[in-house]
C-alpha atoms as a PDB file:
ATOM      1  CA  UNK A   1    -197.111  26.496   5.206  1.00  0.00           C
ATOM      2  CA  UNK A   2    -198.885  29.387   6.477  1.00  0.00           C
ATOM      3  CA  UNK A   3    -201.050  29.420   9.391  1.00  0.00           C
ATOM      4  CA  UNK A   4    -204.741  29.568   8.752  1.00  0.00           C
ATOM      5  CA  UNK A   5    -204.371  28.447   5.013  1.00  0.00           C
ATOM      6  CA  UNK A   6    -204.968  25.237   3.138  1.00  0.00           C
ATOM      7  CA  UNK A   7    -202.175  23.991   0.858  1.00  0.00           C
ATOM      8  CA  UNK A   8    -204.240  23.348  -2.107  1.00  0.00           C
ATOM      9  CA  UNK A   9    -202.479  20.569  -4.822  1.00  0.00           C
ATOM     10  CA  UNK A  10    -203.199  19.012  -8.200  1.00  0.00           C
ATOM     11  CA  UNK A  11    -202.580  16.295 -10.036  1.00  0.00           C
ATOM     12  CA  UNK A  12    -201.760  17.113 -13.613  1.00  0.00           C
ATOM     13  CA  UNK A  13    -205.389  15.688 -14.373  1.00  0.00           C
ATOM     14  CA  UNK A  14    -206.819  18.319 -12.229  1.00  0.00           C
ATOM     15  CA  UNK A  15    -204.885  20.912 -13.271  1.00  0.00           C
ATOM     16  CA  UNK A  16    -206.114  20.200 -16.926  1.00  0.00           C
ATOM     17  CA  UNK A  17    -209.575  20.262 -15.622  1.00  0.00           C
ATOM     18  CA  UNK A  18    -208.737  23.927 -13.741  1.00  0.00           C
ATOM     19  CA  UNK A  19    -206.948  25.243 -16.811  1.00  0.00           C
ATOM     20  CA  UNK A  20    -210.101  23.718 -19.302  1.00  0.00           C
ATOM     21  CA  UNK A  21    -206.721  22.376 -21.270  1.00  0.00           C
ATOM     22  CA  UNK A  22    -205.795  18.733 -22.608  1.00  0.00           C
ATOM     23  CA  UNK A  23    -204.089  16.563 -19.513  1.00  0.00           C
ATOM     24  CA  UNK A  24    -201.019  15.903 -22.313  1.00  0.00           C
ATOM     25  CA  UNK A  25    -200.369  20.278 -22.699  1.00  0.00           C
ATOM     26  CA  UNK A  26    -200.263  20.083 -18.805  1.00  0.00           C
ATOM     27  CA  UNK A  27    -197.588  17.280 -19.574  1.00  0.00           C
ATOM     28  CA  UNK A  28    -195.948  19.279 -22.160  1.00  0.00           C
ATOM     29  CA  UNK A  29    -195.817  22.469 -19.611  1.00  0.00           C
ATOM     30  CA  UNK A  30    -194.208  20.611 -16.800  1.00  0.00           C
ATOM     31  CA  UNK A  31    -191.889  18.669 -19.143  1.00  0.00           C
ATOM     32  CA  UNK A  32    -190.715  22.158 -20.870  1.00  0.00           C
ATOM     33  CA  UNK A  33    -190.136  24.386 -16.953  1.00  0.00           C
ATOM     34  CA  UNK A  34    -193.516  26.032 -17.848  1.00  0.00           C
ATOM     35  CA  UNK A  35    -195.631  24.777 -15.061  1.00  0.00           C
ATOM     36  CA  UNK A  36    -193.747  23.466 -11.750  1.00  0.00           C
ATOM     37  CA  UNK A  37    -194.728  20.433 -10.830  1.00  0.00           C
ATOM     38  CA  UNK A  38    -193.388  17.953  -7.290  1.00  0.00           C
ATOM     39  CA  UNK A  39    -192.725  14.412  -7.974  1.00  0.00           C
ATOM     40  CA  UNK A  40    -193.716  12.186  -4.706  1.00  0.00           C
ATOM     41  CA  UNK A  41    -192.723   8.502  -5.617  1.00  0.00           C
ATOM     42  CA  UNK A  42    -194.268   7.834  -8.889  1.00  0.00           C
ATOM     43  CA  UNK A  43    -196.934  10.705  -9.094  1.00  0.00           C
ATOM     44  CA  UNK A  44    -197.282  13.985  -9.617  1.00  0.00           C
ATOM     45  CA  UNK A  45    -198.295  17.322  -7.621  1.00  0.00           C
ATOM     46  CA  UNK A  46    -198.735  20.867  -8.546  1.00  0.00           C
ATOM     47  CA  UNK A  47    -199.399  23.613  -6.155  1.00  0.00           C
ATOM     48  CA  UNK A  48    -202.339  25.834  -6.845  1.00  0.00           C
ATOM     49  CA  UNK A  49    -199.875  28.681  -6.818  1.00  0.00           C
ATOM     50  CA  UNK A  50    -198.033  27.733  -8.814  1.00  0.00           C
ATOM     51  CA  UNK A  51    -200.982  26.709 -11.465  1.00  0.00           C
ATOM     52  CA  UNK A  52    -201.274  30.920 -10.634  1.00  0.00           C
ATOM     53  CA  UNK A  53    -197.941  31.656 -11.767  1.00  0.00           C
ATOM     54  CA  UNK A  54    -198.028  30.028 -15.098  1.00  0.00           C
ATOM     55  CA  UNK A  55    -201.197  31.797 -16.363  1.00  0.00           C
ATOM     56  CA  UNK A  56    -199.732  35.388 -14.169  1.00  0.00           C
ATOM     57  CA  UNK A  57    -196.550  34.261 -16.891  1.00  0.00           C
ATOM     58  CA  UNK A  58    -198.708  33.237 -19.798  1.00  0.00           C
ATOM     59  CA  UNK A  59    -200.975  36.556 -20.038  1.00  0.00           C
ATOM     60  CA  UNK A  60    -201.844  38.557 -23.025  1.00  0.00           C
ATOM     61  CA  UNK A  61    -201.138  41.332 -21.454  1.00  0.00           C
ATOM     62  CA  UNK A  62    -197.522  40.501 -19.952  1.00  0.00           C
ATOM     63  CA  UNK A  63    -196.072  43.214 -19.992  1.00  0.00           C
ATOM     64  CA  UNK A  64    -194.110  43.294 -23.683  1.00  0.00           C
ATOM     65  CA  UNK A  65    -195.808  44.554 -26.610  1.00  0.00           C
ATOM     66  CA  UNK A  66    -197.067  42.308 -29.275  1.00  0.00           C
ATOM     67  CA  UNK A  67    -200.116  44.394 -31.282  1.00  0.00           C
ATOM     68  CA  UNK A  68    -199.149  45.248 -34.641  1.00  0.00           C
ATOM     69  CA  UNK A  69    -199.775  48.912 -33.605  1.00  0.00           C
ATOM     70  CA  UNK A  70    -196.793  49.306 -31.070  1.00  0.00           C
ATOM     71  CA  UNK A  71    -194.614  51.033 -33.948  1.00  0.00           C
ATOM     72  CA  UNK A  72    -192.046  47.849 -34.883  1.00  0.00           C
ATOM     73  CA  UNK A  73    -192.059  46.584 -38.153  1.00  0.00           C
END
């Protein structure tokens, strides 16, 4: 952990509340690779980075492409 920061965690409930989504997509996310998630004993943890990475992966902007007007039909 770095020095002079706070590891910040989740549980998939709070995550839901951060994103604004349904608890059960957060399931769906972690069960599909789309949202990392650490299982301690029987509950779950996600790191507030990596809550960063999936909407960094998830943006509308990503990087590719997908407007009607980029010239593909």
């Amino acid at each position: 952990m770095t020095e002079g920061r706070e590891l910040r965690v989740f549980t998939p409930q709070e995550a839901a509340a951060v994103l604004k989504l349904n608890p059960q997509t957060v399931w769906k996310y972690i069960r599909a690779g789309k949202l990392r998630a650490s299982r301690i004993g029987r509950v779950y943890r996600i790191r507030e980075a990596d809550i960063e990475r999936l909407l960094d992966d998830t943006r509308a902007d990503g990087g590719a492409d997908h407007s009607p007007a980029n010239g593909k039909d």
